[in-house]
Protein backbone atom coordinates (compact mmCIF):
# COMPACT_ATOMS: atom_id res chain seq x y z
CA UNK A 1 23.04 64.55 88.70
CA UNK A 2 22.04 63.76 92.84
CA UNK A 3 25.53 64.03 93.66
CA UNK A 4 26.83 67.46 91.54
CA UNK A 5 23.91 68.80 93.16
CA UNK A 6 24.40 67.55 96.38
CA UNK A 7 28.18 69.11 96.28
CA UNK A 8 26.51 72.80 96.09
CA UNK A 9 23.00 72.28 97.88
CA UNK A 10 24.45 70.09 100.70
CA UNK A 11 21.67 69.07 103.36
CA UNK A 12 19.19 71.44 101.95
CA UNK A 13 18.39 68.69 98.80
CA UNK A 14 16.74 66.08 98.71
CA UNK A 15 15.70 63.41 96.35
CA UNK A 16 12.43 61.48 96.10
CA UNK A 17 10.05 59.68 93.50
CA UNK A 18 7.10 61.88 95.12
CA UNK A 19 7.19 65.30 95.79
CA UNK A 20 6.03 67.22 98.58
CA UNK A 21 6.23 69.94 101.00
CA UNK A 22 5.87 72.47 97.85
CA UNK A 23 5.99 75.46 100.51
CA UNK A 24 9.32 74.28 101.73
CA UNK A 25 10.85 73.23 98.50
CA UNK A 26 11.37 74.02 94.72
CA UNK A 27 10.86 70.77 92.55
CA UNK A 28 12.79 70.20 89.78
CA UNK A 29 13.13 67.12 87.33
CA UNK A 30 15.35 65.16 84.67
CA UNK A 31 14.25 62.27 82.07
CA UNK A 32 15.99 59.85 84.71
CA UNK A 33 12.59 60.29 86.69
CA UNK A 34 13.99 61.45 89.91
CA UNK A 35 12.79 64.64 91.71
CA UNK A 36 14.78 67.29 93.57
CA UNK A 37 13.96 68.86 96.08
CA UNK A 38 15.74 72.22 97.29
CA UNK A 39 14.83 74.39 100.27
CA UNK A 40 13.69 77.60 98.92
CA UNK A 41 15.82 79.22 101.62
CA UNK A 42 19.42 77.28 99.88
CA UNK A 43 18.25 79.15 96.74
CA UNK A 44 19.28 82.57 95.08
CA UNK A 45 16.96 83.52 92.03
CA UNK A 46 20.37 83.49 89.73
CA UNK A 47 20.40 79.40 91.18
CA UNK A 48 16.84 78.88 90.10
CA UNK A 49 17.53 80.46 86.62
CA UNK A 50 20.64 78.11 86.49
CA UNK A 51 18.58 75.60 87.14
CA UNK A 52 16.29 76.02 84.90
CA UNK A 53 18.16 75.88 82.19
CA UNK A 54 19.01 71.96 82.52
CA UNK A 55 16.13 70.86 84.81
CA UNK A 56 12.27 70.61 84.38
CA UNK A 57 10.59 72.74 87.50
CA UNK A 58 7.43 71.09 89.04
CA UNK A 59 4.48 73.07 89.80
CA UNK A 60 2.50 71.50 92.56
CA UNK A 61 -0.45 71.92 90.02
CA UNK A 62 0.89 69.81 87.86
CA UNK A 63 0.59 66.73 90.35
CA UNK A 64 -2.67 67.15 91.50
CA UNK A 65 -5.31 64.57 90.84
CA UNK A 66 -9.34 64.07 90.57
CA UNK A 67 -10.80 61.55 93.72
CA UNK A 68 -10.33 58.72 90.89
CA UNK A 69 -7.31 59.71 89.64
CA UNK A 70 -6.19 59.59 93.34
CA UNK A 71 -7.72 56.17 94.03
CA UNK A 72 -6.22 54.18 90.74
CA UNK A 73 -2.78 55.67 91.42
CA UNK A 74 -2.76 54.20 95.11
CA UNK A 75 -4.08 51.18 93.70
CA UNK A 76 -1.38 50.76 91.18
CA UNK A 77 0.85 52.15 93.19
CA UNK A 78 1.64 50.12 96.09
CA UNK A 79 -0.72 52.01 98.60
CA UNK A 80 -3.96 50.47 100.17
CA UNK A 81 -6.73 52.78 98.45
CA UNK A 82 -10.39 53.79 99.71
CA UNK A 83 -13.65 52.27 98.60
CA UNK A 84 -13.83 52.44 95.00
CA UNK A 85 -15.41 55.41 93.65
CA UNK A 86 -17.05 53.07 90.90
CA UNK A 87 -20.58 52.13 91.78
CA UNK A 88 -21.27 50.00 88.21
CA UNK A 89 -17.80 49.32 86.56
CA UNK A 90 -17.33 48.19 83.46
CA UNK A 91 -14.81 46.08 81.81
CA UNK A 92 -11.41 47.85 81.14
CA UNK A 93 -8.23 47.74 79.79
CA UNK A 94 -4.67 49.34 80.61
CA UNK A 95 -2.73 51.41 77.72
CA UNK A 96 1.09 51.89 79.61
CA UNK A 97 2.99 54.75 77.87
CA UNK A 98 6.32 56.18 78.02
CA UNK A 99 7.05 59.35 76.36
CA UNK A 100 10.53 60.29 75.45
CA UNK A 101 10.84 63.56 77.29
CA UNK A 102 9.45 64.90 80.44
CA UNK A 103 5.67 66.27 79.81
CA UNK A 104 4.55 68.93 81.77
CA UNK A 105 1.41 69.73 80.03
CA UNK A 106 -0.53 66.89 81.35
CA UNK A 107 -4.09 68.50 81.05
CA UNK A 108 -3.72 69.51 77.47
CA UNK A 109 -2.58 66.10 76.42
CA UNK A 110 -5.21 64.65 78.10
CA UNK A 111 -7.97 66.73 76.11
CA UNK A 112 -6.36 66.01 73.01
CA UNK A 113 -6.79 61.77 73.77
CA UNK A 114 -10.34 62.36 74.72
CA UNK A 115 -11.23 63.14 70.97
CA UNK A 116 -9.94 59.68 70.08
CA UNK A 117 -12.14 57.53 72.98
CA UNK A 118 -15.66 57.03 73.33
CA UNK A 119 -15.54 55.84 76.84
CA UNK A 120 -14.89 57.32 80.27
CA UNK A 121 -10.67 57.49 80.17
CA UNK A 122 -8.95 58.10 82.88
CA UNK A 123 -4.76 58.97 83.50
CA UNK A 124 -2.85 57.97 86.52
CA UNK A 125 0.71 59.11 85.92
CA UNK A 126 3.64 57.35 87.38
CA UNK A 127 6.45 60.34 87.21
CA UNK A 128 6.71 62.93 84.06
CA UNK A 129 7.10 60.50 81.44
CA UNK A 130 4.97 57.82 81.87
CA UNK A 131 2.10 56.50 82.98
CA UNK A 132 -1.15 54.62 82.00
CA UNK A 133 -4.84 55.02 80.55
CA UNK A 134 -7.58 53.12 81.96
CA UNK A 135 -9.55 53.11 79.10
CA UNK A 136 -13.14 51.53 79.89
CA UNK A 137 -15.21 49.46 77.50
CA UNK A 138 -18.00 51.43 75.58
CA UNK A 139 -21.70 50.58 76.87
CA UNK A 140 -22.35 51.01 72.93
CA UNK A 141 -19.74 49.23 70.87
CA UNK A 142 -18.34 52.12 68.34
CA UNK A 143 -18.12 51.42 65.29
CA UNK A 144 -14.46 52.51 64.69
CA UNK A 145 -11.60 51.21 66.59
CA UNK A 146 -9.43 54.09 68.86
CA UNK A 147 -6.50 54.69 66.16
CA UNK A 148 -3.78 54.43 68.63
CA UNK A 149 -1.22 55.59 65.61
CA UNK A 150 -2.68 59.10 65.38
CA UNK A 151 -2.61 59.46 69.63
CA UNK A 152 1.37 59.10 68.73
CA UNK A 153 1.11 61.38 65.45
CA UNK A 154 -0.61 64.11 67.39
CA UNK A 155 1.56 63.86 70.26
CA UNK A 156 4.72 64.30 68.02
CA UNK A 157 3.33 67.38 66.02
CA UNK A 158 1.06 69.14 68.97
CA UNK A 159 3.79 68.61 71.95
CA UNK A 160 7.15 68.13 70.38
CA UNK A 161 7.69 64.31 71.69
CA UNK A 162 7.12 60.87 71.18
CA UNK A 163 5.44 58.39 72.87
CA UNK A 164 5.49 54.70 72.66
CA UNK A 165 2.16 52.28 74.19
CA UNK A 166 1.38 49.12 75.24
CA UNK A 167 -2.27 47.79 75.11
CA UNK A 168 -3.30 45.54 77.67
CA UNK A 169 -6.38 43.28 77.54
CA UNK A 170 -9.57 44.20 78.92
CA UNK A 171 -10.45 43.05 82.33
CA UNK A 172 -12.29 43.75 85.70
CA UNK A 173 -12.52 45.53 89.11
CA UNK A 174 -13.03 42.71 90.97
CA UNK A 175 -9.54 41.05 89.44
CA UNK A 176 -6.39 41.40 90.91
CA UNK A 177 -5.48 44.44 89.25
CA UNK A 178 -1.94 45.13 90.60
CA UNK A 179 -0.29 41.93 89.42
CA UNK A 180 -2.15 42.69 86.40
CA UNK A 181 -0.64 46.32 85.78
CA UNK A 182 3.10 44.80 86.70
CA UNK A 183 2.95 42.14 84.28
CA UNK A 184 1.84 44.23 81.65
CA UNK A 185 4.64 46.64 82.82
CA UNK A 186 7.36 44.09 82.28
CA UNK A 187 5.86 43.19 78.82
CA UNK A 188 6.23 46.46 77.90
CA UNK A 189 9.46 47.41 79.12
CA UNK A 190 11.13 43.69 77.57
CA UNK A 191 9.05 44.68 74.31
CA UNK A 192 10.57 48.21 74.22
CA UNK A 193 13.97 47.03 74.74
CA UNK A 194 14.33 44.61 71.83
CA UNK A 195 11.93 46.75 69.18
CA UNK A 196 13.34 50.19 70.03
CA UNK A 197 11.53 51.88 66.90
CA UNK A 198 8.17 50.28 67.43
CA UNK A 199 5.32 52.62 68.64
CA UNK A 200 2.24 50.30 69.64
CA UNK A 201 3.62 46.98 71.67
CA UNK A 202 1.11 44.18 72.88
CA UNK A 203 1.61 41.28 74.39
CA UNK A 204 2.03 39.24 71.38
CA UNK A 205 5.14 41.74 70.60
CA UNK A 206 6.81 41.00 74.09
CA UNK A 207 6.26 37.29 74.20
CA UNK A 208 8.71 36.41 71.89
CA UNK A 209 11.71 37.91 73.25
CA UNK A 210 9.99 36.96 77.02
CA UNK A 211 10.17 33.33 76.36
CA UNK A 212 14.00 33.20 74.77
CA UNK A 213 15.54 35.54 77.72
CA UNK A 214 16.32 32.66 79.76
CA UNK A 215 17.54 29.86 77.32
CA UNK A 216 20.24 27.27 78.20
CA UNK A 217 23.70 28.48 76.57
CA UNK A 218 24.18 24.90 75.29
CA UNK A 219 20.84 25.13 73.25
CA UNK A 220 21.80 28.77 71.78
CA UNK A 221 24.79 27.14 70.54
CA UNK A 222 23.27 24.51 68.44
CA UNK A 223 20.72 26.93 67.39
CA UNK A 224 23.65 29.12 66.08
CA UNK A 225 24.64 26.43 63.94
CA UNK A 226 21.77 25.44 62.20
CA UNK A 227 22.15 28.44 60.62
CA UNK A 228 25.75 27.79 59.79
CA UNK A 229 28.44 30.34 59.70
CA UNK A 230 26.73 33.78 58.83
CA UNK A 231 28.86 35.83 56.98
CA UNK A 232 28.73 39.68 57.56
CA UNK A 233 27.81 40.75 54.12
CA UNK A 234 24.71 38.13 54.91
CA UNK A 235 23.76 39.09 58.84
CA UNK A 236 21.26 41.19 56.37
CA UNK A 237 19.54 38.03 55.45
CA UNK A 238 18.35 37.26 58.79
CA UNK A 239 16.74 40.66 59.25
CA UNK A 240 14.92 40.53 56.00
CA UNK A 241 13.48 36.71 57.07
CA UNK A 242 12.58 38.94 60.74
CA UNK A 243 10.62 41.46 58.87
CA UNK A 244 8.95 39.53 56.75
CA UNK A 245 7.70 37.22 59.59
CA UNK A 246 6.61 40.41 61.30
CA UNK A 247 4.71 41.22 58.64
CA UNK A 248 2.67 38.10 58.18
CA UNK A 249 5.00 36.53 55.24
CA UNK A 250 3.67 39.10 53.08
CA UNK A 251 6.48 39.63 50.35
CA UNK A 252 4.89 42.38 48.98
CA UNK A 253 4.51 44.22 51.92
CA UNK A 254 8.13 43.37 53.57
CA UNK A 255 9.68 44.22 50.39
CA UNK A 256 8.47 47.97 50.18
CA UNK A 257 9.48 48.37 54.21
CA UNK A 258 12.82 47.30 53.17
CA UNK A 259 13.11 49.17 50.07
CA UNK A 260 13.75 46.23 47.83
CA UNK A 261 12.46 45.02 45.17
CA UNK A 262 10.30 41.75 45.18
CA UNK A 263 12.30 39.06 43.64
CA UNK A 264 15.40 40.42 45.21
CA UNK A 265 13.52 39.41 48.76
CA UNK A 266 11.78 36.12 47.44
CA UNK A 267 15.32 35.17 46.54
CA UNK A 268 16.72 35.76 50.10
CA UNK A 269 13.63 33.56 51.52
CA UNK A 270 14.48 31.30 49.21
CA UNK A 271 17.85 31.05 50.20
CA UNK A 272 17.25 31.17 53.91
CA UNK A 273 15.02 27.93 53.30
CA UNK A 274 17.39 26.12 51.38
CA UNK A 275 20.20 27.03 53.79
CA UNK A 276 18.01 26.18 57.37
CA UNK A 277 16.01 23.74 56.24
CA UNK A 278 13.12 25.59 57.87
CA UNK A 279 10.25 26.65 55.82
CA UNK A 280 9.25 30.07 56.57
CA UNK A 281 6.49 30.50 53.91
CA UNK A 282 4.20 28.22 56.60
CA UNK A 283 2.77 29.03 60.45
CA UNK A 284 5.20 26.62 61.84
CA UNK A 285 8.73 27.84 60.49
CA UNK A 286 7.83 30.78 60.61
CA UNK A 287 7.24 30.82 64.39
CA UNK A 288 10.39 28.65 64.44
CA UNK A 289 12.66 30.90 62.80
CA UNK A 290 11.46 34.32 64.13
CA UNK A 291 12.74 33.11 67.87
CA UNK A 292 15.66 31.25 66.51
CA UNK A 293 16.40 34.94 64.88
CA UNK A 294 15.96 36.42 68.40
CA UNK A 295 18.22 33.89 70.39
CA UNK A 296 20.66 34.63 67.79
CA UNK A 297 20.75 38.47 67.88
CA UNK A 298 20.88 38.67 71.80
């Protein structure tokens, strides 16, 4: 996109991750993340009706931030922030998210997630599609957990995208919070890559694929053939064993998300075991066959 513009706009665009100089320049934005920048000057209103029509505009409103907001995003953000505006903190976690499409209503969004927490909730957003929640610990335990599900279900029906989260453990000020956020980042970014239709990701979720990125080539190879030469009308054995590991060897449960009926998936597990060797009804081979599964579908 930087260089079609760049062919018609010449030295009067430029591109940045952070906006400014909103008297000089019109703001516009793609789901790549970038910003452009264009000297109002360069611009004809036919060009910013073009533009429009392909590209999100940015409203310097739309970036501005409360003294907190301000202080958690340098924080995070690579920048060397003031005293903390926190006189008694309490314990806190980080819920990353990533919507699908550029949001531009930030405010109402954030009114609508306020319903769902207790506590003080704060969001520091990284560009137009994602960001993160620092969502403090309740001085009064509630007695209801935040359902995290309808935060996506409400942002699908009230603003027309989707949004995927990662939940972070709760932790401290006093910690070092910026190695913290950038772990959890890479969690969530390895756990959206491998379970693309997955809304909620943890830790737990990313581990898995985290640990088996990096394996020897020699030791995928023998792990390929304990499983023996999978034929293609089978390859759908593997992914019923997957599912119902992921859902806590619960036939039942596994055989409605697949749409099968119950025997017909007790006799795949069945046959899995007989053909591995690994038992998958127990902790063990379970654990055992679920990253096996995962070396072998990289």
């Amino acid at each position: 996109m930087y260089n079609q513009l760049k062919k018609i706009f010449k030295d009067a665009l430029i591109q940045t991750s952070s906006p400014h100089s909103f008297s000089r320049y019109l703001w516009f934005t793609l789901q790549d993340n970038d910003y452009y920048g264009i000297e109002k000057e360069a611009l004809t209103t036919k060009d910013i009706l073009l533009l429009e029509t392909f590209l999100q505009k940015v409203e310097e409103h739309q970036l501005s931030m409360s003294e907190k907001e301000q202080w958690w995003h340098e924080l995070l953000f690579g920048r060397t922030p003031q005293k903390s505006p926190y006189t008694q903190p309490r314990p806190f976690r980080f819920i990353h998210f990533e919507f699908s499409d550029p949001l531009l209503n930030k405010e109402e969004w954030k009114e609508a997630l306020i319903a769902f927490f207790d506590s003080d909730l704060e969001i520091i957003w990284k560009n137009f599609t994602s960001g993160v929640m620092v969502d403090f610990l309740p001085e009064v335990k509630a007695e209801e957990i935040v359902p995290l599900h309808d935060i996506i279900d409400i942002t699908a029906s009230d603003f027309y995208t989707n949004v995927k989260l990662y939940i972070g453990t709760y932790t401290h000020l006093e910690e070092n919070l910026t190695d913290l956020f950038h772990w959890e980042q890479t969690c969530f970014e390895r756990s959206l890559q491998a379970r693309k239709q997955a809304n909620i990701h943890t830790f737990q979720h990313a581990l898995p694929f985290m640990l088996t990125e990096n394996i020897d080539a020699e030791h995928i190879t023998y792990i390929k053939k304990m499983f023996g030469t999978m034929p293609d009308d089978e390859k759908e054995l593997l992914q019923s064993v997957k599912v119902y590991i992921e859902n806590n060897m619960n036939v039942s449960l596994t055989a409605k998300k697949l749409f099968m009926h119950r025997n017909s998936l007790q006799y795949r597990i069945d046959k899995f075991i007989e053909r591995t060797g690994i038992d998958i009804k127990n902790f063990q081979g379970a654990m055992a066959a679920y990253l096996a599964i995962i070396i072998i579908e990289k």
